[in-house]
C-alpha atoms as a PDB file:
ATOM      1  CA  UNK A   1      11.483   3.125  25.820  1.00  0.00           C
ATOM      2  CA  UNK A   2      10.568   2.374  22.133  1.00  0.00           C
ATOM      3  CA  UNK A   3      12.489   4.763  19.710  1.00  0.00           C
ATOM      4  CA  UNK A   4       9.943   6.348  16.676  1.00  0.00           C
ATOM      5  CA  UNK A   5      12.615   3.911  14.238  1.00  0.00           C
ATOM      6  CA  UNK A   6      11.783   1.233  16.508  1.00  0.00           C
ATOM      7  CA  UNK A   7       8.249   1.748  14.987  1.00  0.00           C
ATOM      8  CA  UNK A   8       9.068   2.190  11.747  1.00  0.00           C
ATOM      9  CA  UNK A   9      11.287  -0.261  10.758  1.00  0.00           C
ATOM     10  CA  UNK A  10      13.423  -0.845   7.743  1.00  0.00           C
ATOM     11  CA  UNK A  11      11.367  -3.258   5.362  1.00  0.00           C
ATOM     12  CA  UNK A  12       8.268  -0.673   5.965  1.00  0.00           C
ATOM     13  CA  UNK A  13      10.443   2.337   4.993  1.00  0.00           C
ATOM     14  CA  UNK A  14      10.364   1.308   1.539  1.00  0.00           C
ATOM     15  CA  UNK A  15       6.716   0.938   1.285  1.00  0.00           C
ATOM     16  CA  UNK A  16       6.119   4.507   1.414  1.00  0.00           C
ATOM     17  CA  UNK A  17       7.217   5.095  -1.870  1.00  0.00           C
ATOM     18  CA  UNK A  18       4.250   3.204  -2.996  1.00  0.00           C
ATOM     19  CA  UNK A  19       1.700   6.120  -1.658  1.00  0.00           C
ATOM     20  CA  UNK A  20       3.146   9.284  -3.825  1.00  0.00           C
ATOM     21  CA  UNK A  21       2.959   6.712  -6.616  1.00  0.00           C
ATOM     22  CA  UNK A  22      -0.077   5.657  -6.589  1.00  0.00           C
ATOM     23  CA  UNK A  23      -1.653   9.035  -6.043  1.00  0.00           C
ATOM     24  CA  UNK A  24       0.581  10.736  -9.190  1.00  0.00           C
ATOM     25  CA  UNK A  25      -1.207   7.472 -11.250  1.00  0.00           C
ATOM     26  CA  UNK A  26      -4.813   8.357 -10.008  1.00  0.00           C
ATOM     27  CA  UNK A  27      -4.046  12.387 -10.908  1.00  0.00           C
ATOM     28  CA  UNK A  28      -2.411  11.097 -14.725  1.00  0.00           C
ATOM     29  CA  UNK A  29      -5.493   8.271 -15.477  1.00  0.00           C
ATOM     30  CA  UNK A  30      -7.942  10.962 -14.216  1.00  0.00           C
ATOM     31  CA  UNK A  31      -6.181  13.886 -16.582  1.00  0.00           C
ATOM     32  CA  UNK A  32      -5.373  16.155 -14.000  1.00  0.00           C
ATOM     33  CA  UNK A  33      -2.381  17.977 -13.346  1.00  0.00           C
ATOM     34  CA  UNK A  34       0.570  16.315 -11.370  1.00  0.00           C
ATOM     35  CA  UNK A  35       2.751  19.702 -10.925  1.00  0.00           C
ATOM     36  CA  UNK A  36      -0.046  21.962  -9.151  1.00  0.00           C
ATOM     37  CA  UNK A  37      -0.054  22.600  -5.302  1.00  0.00           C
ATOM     38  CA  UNK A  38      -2.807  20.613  -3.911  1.00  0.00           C
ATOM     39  CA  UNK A  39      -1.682  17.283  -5.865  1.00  0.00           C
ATOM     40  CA  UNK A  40       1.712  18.049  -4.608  1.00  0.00           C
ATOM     41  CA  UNK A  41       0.476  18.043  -1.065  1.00  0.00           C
ATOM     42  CA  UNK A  42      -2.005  15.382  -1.294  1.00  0.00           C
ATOM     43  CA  UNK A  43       0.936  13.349  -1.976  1.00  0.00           C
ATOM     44  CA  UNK A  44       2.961  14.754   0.978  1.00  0.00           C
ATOM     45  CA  UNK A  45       0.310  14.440   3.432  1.00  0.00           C
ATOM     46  CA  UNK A  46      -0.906  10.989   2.622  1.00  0.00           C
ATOM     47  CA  UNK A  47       2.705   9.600   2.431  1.00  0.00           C
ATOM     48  CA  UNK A  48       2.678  11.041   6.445  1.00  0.00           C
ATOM     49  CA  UNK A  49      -0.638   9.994   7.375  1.00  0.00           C
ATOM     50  CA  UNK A  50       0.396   6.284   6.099  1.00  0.00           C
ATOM     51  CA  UNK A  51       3.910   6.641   7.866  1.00  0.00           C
ATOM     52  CA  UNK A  52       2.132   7.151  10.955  1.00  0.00           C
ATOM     53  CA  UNK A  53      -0.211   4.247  10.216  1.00  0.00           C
ATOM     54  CA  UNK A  54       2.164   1.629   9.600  1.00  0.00           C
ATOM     55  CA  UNK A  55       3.997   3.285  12.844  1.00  0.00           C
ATOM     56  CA  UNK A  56       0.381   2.592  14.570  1.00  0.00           C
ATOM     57  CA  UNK A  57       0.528  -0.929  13.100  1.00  0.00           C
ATOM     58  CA  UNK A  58       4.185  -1.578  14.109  1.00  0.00           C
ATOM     59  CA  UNK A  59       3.409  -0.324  17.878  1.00  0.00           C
ATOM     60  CA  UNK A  60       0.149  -2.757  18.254  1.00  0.00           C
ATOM     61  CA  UNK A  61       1.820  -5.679  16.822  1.00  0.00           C
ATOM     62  CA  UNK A  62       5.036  -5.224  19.738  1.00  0.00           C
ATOM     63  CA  UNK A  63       2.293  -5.384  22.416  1.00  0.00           C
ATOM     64  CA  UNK A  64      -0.084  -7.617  21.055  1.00  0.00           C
ATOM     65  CA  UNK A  65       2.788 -10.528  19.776  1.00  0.00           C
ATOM     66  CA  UNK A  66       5.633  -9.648  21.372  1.00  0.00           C
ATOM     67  CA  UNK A  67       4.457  -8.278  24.634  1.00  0.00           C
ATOM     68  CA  UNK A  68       6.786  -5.147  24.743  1.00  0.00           C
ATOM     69  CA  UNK A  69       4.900  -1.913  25.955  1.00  0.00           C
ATOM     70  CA  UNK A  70       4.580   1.036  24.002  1.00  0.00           C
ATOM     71  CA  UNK A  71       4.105   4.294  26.195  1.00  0.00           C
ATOM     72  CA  UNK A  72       0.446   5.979  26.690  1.00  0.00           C
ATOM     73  CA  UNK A  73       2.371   9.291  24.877  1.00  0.00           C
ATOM     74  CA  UNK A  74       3.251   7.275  22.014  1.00  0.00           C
ATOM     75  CA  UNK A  75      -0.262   5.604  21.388  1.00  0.00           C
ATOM     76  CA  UNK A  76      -2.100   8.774  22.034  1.00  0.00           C
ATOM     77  CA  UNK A  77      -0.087  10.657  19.603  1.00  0.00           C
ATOM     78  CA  UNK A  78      -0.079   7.818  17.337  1.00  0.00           C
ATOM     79  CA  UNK A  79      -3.751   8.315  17.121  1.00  0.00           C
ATOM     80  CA  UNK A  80      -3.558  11.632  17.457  1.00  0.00           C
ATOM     81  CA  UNK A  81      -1.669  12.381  14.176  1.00  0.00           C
ATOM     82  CA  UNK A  82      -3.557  10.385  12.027  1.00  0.00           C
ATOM     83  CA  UNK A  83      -6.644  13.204  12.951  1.00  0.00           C
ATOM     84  CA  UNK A  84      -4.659  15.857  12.208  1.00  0.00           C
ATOM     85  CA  UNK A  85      -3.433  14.646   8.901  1.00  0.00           C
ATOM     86  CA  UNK A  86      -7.090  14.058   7.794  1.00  0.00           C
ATOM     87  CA  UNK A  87      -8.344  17.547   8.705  1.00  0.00           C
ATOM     88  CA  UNK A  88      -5.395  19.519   6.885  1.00  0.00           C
ATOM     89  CA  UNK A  89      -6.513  16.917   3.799  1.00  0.00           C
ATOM     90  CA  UNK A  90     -10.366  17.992   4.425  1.00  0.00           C
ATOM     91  CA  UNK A  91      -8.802  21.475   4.250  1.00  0.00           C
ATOM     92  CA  UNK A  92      -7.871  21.050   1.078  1.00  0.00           C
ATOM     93  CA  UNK A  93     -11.194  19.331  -0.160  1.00  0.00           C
ATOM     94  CA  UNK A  94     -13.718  17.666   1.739  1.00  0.00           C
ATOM     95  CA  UNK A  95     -13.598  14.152  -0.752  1.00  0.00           C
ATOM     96  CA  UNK A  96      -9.992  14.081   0.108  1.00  0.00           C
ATOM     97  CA  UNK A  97     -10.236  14.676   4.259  1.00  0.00           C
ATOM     98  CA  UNK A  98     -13.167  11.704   3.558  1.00  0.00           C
ATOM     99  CA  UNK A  99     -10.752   9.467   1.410  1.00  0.00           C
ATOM    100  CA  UNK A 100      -8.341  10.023   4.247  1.00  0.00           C
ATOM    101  CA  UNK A 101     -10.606   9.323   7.363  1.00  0.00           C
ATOM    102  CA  UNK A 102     -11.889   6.145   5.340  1.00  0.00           C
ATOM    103  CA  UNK A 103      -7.924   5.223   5.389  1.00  0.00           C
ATOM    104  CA  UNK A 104      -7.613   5.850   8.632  1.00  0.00           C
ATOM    105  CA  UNK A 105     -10.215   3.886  10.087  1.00  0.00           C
ATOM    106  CA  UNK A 106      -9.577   0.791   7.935  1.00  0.00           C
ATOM    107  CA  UNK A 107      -5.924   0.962   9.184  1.00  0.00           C
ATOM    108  CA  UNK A 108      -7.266   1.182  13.067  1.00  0.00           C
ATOM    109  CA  UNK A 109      -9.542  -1.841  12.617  1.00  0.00           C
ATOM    110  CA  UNK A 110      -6.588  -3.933  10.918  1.00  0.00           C
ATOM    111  CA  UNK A 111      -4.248  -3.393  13.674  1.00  0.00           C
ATOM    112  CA  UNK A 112      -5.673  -1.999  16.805  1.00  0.00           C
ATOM    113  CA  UNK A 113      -7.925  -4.006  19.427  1.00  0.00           C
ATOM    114  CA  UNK A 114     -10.216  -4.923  19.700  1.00  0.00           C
ATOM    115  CA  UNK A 115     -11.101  -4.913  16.270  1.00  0.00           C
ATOM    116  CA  UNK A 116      -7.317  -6.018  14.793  1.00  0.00           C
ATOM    117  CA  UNK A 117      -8.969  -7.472  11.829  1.00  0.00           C
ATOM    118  CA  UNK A 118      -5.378  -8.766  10.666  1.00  0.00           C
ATOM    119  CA  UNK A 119      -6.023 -11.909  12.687  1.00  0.00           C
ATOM    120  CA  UNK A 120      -7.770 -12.793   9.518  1.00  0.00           C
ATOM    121  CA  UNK A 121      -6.502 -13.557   6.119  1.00  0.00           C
ATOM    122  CA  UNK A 122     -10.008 -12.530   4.125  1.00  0.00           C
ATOM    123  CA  UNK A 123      -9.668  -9.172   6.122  1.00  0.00           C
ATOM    124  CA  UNK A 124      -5.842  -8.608   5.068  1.00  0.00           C
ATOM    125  CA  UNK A 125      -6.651  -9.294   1.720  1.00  0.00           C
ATOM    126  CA  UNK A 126      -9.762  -7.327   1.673  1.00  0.00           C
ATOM    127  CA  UNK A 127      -7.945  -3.820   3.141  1.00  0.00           C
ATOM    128  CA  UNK A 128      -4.821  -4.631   1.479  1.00  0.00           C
ATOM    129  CA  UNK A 129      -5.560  -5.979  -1.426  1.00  0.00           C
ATOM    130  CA  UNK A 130      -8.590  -4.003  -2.350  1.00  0.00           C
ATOM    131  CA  UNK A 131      -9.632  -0.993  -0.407  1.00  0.00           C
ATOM    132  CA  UNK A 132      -6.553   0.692   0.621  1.00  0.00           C
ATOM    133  CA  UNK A 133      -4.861   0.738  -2.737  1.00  0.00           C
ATOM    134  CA  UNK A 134      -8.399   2.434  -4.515  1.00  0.00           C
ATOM    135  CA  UNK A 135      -8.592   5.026  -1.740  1.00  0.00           C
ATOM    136  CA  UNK A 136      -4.842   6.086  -2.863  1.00  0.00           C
ATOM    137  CA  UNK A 137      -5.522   6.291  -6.659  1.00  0.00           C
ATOM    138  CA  UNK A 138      -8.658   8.507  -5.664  1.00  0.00           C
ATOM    139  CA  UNK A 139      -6.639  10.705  -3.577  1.00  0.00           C
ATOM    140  CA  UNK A 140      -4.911  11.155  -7.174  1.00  0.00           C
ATOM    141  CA  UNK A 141      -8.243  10.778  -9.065  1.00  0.00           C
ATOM    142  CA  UNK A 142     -10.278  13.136  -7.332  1.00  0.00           C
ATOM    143  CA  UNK A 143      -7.882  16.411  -8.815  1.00  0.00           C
ATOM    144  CA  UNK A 144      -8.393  15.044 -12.474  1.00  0.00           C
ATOM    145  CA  UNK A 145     -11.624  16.308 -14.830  1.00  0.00           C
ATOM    146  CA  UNK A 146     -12.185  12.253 -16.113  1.00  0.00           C
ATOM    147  CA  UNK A 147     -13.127   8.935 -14.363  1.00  0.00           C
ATOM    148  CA  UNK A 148     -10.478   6.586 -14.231  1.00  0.00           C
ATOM    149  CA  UNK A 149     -10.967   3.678 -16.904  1.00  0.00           C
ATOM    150  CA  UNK A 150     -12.124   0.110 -14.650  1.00  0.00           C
ATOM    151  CA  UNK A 151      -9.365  -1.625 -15.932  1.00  0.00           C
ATOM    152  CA  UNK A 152      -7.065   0.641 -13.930  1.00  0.00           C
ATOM    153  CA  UNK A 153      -8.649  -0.370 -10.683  1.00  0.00           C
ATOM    154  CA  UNK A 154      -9.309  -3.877 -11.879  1.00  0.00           C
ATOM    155  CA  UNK A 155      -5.024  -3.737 -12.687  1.00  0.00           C
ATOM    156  CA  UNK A 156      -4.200  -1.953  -9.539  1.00  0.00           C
ATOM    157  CA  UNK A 157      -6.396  -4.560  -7.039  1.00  0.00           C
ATOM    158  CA  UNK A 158      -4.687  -7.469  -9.284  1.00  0.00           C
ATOM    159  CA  UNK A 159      -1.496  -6.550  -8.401  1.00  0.00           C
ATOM    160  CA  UNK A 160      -1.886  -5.640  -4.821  1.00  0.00           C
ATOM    161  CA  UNK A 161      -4.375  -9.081  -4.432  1.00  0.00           C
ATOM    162  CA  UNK A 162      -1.040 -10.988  -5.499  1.00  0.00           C
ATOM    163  CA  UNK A 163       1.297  -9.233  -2.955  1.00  0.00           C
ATOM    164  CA  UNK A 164      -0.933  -9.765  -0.367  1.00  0.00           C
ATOM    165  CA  UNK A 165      -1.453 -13.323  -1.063  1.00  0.00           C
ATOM    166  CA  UNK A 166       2.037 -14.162  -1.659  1.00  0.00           C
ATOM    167  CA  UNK A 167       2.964 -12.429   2.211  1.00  0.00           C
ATOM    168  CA  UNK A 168       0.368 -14.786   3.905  1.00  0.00           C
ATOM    169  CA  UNK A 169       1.391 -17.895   2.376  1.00  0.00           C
ATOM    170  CA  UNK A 170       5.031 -16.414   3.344  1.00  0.00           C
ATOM    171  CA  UNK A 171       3.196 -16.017   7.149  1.00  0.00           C
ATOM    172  CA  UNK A 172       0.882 -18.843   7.849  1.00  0.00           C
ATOM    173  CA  UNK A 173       3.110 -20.609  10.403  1.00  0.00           C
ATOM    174  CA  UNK A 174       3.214 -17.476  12.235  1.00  0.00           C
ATOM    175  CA  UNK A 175      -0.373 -17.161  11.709  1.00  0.00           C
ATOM    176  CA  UNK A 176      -0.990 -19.883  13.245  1.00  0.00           C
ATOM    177  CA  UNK A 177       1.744 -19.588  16.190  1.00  0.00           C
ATOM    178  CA  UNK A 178      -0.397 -16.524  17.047  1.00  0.00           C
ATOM    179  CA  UNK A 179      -3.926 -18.161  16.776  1.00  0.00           C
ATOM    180  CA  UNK A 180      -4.500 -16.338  13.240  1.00  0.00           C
ATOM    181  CA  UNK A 181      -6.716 -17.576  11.088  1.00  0.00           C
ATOM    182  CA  UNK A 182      -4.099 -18.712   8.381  1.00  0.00           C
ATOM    183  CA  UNK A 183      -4.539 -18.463   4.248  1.00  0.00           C
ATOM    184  CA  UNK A 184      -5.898 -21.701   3.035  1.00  0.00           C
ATOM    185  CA  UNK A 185      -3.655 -23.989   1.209  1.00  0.00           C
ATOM    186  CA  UNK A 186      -3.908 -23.628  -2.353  1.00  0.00           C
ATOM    187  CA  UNK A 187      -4.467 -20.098  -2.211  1.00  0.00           C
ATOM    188  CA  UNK A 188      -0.636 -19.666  -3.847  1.00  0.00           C
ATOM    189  CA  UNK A 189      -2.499 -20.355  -7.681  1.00  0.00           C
ATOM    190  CA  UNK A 190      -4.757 -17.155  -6.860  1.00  0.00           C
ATOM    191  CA  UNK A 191      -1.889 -14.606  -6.272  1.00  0.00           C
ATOM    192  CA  UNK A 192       0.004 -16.196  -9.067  1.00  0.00           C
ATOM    193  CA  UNK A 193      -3.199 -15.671 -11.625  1.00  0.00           C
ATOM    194  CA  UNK A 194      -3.726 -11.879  -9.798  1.00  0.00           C
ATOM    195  CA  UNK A 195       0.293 -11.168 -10.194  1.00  0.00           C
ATOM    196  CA  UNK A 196       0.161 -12.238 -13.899  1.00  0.00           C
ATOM    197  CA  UNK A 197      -3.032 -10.442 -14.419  1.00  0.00           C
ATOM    198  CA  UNK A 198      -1.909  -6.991 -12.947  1.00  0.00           C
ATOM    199  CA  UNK A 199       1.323  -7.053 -15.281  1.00  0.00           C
ATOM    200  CA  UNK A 200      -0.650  -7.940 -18.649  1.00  0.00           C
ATOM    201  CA  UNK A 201      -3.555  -5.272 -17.630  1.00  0.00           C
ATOM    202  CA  UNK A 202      -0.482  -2.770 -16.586  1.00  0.00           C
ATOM    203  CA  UNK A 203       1.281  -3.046 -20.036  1.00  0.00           C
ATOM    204  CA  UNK A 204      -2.459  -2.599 -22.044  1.00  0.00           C
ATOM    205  CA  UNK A 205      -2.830   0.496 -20.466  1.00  0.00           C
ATOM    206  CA  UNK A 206       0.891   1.562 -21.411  1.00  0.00           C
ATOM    207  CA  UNK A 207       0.231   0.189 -24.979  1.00  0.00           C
ATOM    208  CA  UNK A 208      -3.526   1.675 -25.349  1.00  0.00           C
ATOM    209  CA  UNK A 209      -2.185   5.166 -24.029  1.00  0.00           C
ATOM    210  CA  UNK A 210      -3.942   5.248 -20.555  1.00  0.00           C
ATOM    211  CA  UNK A 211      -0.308   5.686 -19.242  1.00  0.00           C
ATOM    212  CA  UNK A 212       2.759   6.968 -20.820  1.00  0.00           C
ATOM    213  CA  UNK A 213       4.539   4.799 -23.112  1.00  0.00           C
ATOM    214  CA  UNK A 214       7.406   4.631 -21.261  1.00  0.00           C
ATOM    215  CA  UNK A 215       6.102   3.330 -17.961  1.00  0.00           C
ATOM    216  CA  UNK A 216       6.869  -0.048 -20.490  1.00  0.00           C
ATOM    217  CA  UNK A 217      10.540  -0.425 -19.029  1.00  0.00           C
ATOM    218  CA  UNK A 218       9.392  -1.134 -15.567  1.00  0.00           C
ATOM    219  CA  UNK A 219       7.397  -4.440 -16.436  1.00  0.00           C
ATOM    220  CA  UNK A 220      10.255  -6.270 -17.136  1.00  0.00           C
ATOM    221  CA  UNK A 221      11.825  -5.544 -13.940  1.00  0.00           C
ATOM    222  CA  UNK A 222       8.647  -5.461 -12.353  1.00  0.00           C
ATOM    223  CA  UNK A 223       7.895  -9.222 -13.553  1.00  0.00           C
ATOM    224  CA  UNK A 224      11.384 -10.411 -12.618  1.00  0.00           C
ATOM    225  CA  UNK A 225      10.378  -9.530  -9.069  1.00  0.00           C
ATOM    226  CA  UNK A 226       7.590 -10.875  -9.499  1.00  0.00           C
ATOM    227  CA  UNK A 227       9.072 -13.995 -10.916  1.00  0.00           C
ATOM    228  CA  UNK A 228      11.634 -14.268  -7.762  1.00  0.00           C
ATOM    229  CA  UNK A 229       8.834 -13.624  -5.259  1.00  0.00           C
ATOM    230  CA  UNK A 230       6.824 -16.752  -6.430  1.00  0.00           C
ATOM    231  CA  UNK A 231       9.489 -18.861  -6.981  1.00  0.00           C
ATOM    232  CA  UNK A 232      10.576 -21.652  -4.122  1.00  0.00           C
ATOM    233  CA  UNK A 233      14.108 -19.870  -3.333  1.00  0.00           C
ATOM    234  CA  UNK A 234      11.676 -17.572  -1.266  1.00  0.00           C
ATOM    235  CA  UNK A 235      10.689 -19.234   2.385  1.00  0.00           C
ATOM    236  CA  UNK A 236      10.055 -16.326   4.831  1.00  0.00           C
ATOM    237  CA  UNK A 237       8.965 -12.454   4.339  1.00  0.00           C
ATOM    238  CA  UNK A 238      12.732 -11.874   5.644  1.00  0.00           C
ATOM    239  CA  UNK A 239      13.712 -13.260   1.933  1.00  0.00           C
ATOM    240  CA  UNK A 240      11.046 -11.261   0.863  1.00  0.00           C
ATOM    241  CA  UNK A 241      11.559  -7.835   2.126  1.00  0.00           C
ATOM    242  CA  UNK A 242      15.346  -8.046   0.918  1.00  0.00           C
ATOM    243  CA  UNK A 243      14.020  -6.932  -2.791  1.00  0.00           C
ATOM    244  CA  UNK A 244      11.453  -4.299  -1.454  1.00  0.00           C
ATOM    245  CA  UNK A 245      14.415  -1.411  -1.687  1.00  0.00           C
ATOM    246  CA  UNK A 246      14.558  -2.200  -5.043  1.00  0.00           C
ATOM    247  CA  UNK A 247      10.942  -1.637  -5.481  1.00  0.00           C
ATOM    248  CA  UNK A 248      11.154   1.969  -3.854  1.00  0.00           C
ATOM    249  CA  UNK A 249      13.739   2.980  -5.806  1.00  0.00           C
ATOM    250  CA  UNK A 250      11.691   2.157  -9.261  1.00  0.00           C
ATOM    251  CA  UNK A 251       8.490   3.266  -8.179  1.00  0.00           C
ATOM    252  CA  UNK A 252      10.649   6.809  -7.291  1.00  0.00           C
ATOM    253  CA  UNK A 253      11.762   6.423 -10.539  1.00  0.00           C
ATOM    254  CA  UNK A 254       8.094   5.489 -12.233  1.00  0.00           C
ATOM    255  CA  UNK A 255       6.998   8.808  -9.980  1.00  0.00           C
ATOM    256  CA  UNK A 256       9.637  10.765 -11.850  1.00  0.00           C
ATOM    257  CA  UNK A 257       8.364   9.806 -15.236  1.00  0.00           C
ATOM    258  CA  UNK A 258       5.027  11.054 -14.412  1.00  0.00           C
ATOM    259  CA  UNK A 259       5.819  14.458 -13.003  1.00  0.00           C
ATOM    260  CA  UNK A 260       7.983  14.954 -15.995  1.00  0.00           C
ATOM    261  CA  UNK A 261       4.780  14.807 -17.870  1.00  0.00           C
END
């Protein structure tokens, strides 16, 4: 029997902090207000809804690559939730139960058959990289009275385009092992150029005022990372994953900043 840790392991624990954060960003760049109720639970229920994705993910990728069953209970309720969590957010306001369905699906299609899209770099980088991180900021956006400036988005997708780059070149001989199409070689220079990009465009807006000032103090760390991710110490997400506790704890921290706002 597969424990519920089982399908949430360590090195995706960590990842969660990412949702509340990028959701308190969307709510700040948009002008709204990060202390009122419905922000507050936006950010509760979409960290849940993307636990129980990643839980979804974890559970397909035991059966599919490792060939270790996962009870009917477990994937019923594992699609289950994921419903449930989208119609208390369409309770709150229809754009956000949408925002939420439109994560939802995308997350199905990446892992589950017989779409699993993951077996595809372009597709990884696509949902990853691009459409899943937007969809979080306008969970945050959508409670705000302002559009959020383009360079936000264009910053965000950098940064998220580079992290998702740098994890397939990190995976292509398992990509291949598994029949995946694999990242071309070469591909490396891109996520470098995106990872670069993202931190310059992420201290303008800190400089220009888009984001408070002191949001600053988390670039350095933030590009030291960054630095250590790209270099050639790093061979296997293992390596990788090692710093990603590190990561939670600032982007907790980055949270705190804005709510203190």
């Amino acid at each position: 029997m597969i424990s519920w840790l089982a399908l949430l392991p360590a090195h995706r624990r960590p990842v969660l902090a990412k949702t509340p954060l990028l959701i308190a960003l969307g709510v700040y760049l948009a002008g709204g207000r990060l202390e009122t109720r419905p922000v507050l639970l936006t950010m509760a229920l979409a960290t849940a809804l993307w636990a129980v994705l990643y839980a979804l993910n974890e559970s397909t990728d035991l059966q599919q690559e490792s060939g270790i069953l996962v009870g009917r209970r477990v994937q019923a309720l594992l699609f289950l939730l994921p419903v449930l969590i989208c119609l208390a957010a369409a309770c709150l306001s229809p754009h956000l139960g949408l925002l939420f369905a439109l994560m939802t699906v995308g997350q199905i299609a990446y892992s589950a058959p017989p779409w699993r899209v993951k077996r595809w770099w372009w597709a990884i980088l696509l949902l990853s990289g691009v459409l899943n991180p937007i969809l979080r900021l306008e969970c945050g956006a959508l409670w705000g009275p302002r559009a959020v400036p383009f360079l936000a988005y264009a910053v965000l997708v950098s940064l998220h385009l580079g992290s998702a780059i740098r994890a397939r070149t990190l995976l292509k001989e398992r990509d291949r092992r598994l029949a995946y199409v694999a990242a071309p070689n070469g591909i490396g220079w891109l996520g470098i150029a995106c990872t670069v990009g993202g931190l310059i465009g992420a201290g303008f807006l800190c400089v220009q005022g888009f984001l408070p000032h002191a949001l600053l103090v988390f670039l350095l760390p933030a590009a030291l990372f960054s630095l250590y991710a790209w270099s050639g110490r790093i061979r296997s997400m293992a390596q990788l994953r090692q710093g990603w506790l590190g990561f939670a704890i600032l982007s907790l921290l980055a949270l705190a900043v804005l709510l203190s706002r």
